[in-house]
Protein backbone atom coordinates (compact mmCIF):
# COMPACT_ATOMS: atom_id res chain seq x y z
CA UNK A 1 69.08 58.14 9.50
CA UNK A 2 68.47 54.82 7.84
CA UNK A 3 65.50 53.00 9.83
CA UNK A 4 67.27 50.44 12.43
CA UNK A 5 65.59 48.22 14.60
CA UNK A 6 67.77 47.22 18.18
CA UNK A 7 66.32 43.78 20.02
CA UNK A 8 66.30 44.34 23.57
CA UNK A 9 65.94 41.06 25.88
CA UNK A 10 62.33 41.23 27.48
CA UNK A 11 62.84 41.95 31.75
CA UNK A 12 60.38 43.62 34.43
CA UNK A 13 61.97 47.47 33.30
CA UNK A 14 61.61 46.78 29.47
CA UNK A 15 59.38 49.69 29.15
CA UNK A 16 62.57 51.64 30.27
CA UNK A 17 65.31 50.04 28.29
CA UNK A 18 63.35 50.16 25.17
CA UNK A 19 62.18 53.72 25.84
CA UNK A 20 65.88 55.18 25.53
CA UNK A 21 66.89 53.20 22.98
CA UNK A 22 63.41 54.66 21.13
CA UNK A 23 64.34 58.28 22.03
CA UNK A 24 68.06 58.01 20.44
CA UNK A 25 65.98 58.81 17.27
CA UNK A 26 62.39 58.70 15.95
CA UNK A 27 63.74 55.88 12.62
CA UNK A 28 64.60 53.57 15.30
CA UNK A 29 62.12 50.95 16.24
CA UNK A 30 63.13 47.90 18.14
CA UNK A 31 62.17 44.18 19.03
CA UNK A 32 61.24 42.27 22.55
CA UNK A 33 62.95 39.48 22.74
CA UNK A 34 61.60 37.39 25.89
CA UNK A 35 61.70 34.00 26.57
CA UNK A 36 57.68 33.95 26.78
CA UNK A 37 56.61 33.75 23.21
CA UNK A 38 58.00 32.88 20.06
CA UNK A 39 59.79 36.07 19.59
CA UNK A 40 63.42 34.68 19.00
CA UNK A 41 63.02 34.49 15.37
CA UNK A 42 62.61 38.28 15.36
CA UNK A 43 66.43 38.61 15.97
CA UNK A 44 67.04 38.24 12.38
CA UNK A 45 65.33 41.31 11.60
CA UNK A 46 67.80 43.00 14.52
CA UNK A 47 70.46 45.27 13.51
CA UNK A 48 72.27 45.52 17.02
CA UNK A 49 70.89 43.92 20.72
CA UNK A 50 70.82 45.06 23.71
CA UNK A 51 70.96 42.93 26.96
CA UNK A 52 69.01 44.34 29.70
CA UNK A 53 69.33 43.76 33.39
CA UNK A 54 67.34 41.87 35.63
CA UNK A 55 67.62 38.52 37.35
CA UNK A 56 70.94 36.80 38.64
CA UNK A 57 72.38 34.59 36.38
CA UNK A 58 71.74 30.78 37.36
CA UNK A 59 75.41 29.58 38.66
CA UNK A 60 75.18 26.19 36.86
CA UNK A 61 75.81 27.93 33.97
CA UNK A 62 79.47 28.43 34.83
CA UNK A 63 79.64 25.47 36.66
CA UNK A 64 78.67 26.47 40.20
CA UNK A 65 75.40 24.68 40.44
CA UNK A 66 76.11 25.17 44.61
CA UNK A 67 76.40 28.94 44.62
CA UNK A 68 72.90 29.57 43.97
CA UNK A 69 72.27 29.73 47.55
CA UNK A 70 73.88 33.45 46.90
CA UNK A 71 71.14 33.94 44.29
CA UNK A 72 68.06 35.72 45.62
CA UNK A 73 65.11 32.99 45.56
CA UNK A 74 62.71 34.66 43.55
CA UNK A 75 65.32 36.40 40.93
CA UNK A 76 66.46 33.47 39.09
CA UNK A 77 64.89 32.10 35.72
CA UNK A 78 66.89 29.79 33.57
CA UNK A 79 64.54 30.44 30.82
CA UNK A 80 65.47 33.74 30.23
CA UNK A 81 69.06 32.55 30.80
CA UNK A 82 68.74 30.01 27.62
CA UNK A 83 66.67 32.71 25.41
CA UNK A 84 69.79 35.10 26.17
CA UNK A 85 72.40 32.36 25.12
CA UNK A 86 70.80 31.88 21.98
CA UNK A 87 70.52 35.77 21.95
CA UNK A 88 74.49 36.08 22.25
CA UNK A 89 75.46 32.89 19.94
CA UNK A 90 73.20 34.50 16.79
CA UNK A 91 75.08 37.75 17.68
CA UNK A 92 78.40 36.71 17.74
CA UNK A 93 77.61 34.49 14.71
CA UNK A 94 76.09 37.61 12.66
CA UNK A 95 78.62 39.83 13.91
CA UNK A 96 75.99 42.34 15.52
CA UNK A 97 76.51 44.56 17.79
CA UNK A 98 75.84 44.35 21.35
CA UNK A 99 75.48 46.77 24.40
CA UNK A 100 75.17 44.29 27.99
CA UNK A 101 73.68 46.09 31.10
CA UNK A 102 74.22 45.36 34.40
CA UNK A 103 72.51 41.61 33.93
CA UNK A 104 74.35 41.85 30.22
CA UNK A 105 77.35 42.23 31.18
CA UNK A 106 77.10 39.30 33.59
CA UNK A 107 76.00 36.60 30.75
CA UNK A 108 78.00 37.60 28.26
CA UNK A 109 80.91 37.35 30.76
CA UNK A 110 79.29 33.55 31.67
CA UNK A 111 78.78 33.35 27.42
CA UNK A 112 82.33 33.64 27.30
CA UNK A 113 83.71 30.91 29.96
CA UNK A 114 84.21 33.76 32.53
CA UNK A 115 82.76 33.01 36.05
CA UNK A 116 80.68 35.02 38.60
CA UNK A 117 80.45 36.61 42.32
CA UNK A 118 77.53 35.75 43.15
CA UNK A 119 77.09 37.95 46.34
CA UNK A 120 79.32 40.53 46.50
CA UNK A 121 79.52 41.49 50.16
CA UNK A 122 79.69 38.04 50.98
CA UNK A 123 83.15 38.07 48.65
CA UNK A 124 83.99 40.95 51.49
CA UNK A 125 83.21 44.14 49.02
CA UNK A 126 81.08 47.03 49.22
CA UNK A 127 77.82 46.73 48.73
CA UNK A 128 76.93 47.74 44.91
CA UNK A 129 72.92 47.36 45.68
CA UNK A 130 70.49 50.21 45.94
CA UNK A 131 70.36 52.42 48.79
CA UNK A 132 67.78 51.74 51.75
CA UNK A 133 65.33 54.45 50.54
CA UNK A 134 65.21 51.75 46.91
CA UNK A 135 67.02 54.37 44.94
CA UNK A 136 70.57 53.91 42.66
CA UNK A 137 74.52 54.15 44.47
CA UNK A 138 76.48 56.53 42.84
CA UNK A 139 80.14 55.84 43.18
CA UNK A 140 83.10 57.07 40.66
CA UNK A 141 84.47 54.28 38.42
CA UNK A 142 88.09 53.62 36.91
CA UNK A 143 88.69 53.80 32.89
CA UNK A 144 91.49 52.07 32.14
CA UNK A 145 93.23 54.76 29.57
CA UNK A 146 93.65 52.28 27.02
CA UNK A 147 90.77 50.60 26.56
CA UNK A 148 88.09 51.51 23.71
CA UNK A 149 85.89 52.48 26.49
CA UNK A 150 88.40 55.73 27.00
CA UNK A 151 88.33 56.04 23.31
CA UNK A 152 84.79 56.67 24.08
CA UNK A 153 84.13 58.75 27.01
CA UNK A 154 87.56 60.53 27.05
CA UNK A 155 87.80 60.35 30.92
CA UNK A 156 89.69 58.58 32.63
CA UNK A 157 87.38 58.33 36.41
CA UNK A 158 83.55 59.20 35.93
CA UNK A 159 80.64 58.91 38.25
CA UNK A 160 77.72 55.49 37.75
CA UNK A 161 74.92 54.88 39.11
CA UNK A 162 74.82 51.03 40.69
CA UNK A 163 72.34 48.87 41.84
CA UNK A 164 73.75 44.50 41.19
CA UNK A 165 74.90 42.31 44.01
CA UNK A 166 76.86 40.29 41.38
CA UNK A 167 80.05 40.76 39.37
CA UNK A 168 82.47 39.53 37.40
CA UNK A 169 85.01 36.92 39.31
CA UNK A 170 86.85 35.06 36.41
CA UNK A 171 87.19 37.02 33.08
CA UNK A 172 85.62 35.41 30.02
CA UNK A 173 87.80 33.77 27.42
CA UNK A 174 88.40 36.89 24.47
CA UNK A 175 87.36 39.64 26.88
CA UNK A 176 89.32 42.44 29.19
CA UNK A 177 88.50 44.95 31.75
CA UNK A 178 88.11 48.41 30.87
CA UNK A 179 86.79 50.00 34.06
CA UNK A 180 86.51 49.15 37.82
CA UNK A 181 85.34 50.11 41.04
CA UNK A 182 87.99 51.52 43.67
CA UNK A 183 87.05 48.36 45.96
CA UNK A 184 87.90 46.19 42.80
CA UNK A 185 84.83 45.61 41.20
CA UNK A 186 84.30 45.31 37.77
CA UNK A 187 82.42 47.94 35.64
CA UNK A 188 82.76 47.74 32.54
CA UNK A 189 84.50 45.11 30.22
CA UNK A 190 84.53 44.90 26.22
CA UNK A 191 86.54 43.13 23.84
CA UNK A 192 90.63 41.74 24.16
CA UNK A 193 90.89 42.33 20.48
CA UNK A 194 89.47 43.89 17.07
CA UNK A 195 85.87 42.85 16.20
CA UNK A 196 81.94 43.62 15.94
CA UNK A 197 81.13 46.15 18.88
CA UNK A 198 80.66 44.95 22.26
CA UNK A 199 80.15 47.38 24.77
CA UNK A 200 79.48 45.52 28.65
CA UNK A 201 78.61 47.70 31.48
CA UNK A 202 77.68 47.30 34.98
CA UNK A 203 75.83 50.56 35.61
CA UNK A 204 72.35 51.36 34.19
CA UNK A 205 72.86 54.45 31.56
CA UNK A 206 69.40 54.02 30.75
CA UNK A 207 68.58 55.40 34.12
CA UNK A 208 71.20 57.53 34.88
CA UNK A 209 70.64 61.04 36.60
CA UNK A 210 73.01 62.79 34.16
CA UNK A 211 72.10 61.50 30.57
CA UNK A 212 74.47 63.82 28.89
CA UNK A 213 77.33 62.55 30.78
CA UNK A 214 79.82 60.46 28.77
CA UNK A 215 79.12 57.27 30.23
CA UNK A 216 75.74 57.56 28.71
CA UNK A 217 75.29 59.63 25.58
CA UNK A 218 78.81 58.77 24.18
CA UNK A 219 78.23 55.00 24.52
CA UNK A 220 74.71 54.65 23.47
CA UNK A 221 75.75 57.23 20.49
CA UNK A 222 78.80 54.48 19.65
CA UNK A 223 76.48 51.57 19.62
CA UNK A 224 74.17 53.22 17.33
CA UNK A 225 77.24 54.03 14.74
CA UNK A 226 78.11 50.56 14.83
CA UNK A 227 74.00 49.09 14.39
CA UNK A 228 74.22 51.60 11.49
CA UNK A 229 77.34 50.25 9.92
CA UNK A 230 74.74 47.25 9.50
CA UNK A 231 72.70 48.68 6.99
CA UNK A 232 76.07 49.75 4.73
């Protein structure tokens, strides 16, 4: 393998985001992006992104500046919201490709005029957080059969991990659903048409008990086949 270098958007579990992405192969080295330095500029040396998760998204940027009382106080910063903006624009610009967890699913749905839940028992769901004793919900997920996702995993209902208390509400302009919840919650969404790979998920692969199940290896081995299309 060609040596590729992945930016993955700085948050408090980098170490663990960037560790799987560095354990797909030892030629792959990657790039922090964070909103802390002056590391944006490094994106140009970036042959795919990944968006990590993390905070909630700040509602004013899809125009419900009065829903962040459904925010959690101390999990909001709009910095990182603007670094991860400029992230997606220079992406979808450059035509890179992009894998969104959890938190990158979320702004990327936002980048795209879609809207978001911002609490999703409130909405009158499930809960989708972590369990009481602070470890993941599993729950079985939804592929719609012909999405790419399907293309990809080759199953039609698998098992994710979980741990948000956001999700998608309105659909971002360009994008589709490809998995879901069986109380309705989005999962997994990717693109309405042909183009540069972008893979959104709401689950955390990069944590997952089972990493040889197809909603980790297969995706994180598709991203990497379209970063190395980069270097052709």
């Amino acid at each position: 393998m060609k040596s590729l270098t992945i930016g993955v958007t700085d948050c408090s579990k980098f170490d663990l985001y960037n560790n799987w992405i560095l354990n797909y192969h030892p030629a792959v080295q990657t790039v922090r992006l964070s909103w802390k330095d002056n590391s944006f500029s490094r994106i140009e040396d970036c042959h795919g992104i990944v968006l990590t998760g993390g905070e909630d998204v700040h509602p004013r940027f899809y125009k419900r500046p009065e829903w962040i009382q459904y925010c959690y106080d101390d999990d909001v910063d709009e910095d990182r919201d603007l670094l991860e903006w400029k992230v997606l624009e220079y992406s979808q610009r450059n035509k890179l490709p992009v894998l969104g967890i959890c938190r990158g699913l979320q702004i990327t749905n936002v980048f795209f005029g879609g809207t978001l839940i911002p609490d999703i028992p409130a909405w009158g769901k499930f809960n989708h957080s972590k369990l009481p004793d602070n470890t993941d919900r599993y729950h079985t997920v939804k592929v719609d059969p012909s999405s790419a996702l399907f293309q990809l995993v080759q199953e039609k209902e698998g098992l994710i991990n979980s741990n948000h208390h956001q999700s998608v509400e309105k659909v971002g302009n360009g994008l589709v659903v490809s998995a879901m919840s069986e109380d309705g919650v989005v999962e997994a969404m990717e693109r309405l048409r042909p183009g540069p790979f972008l893979s959104l998920v709401q689950w955390h692969p990069e944590r997952m008990n089972d990493q040889e199940s197809p909603f980790v290896k297969n995706i994180r081995q598709a991203f990497f086949e379209a970063c190395l299309s980069r270097l052709q």
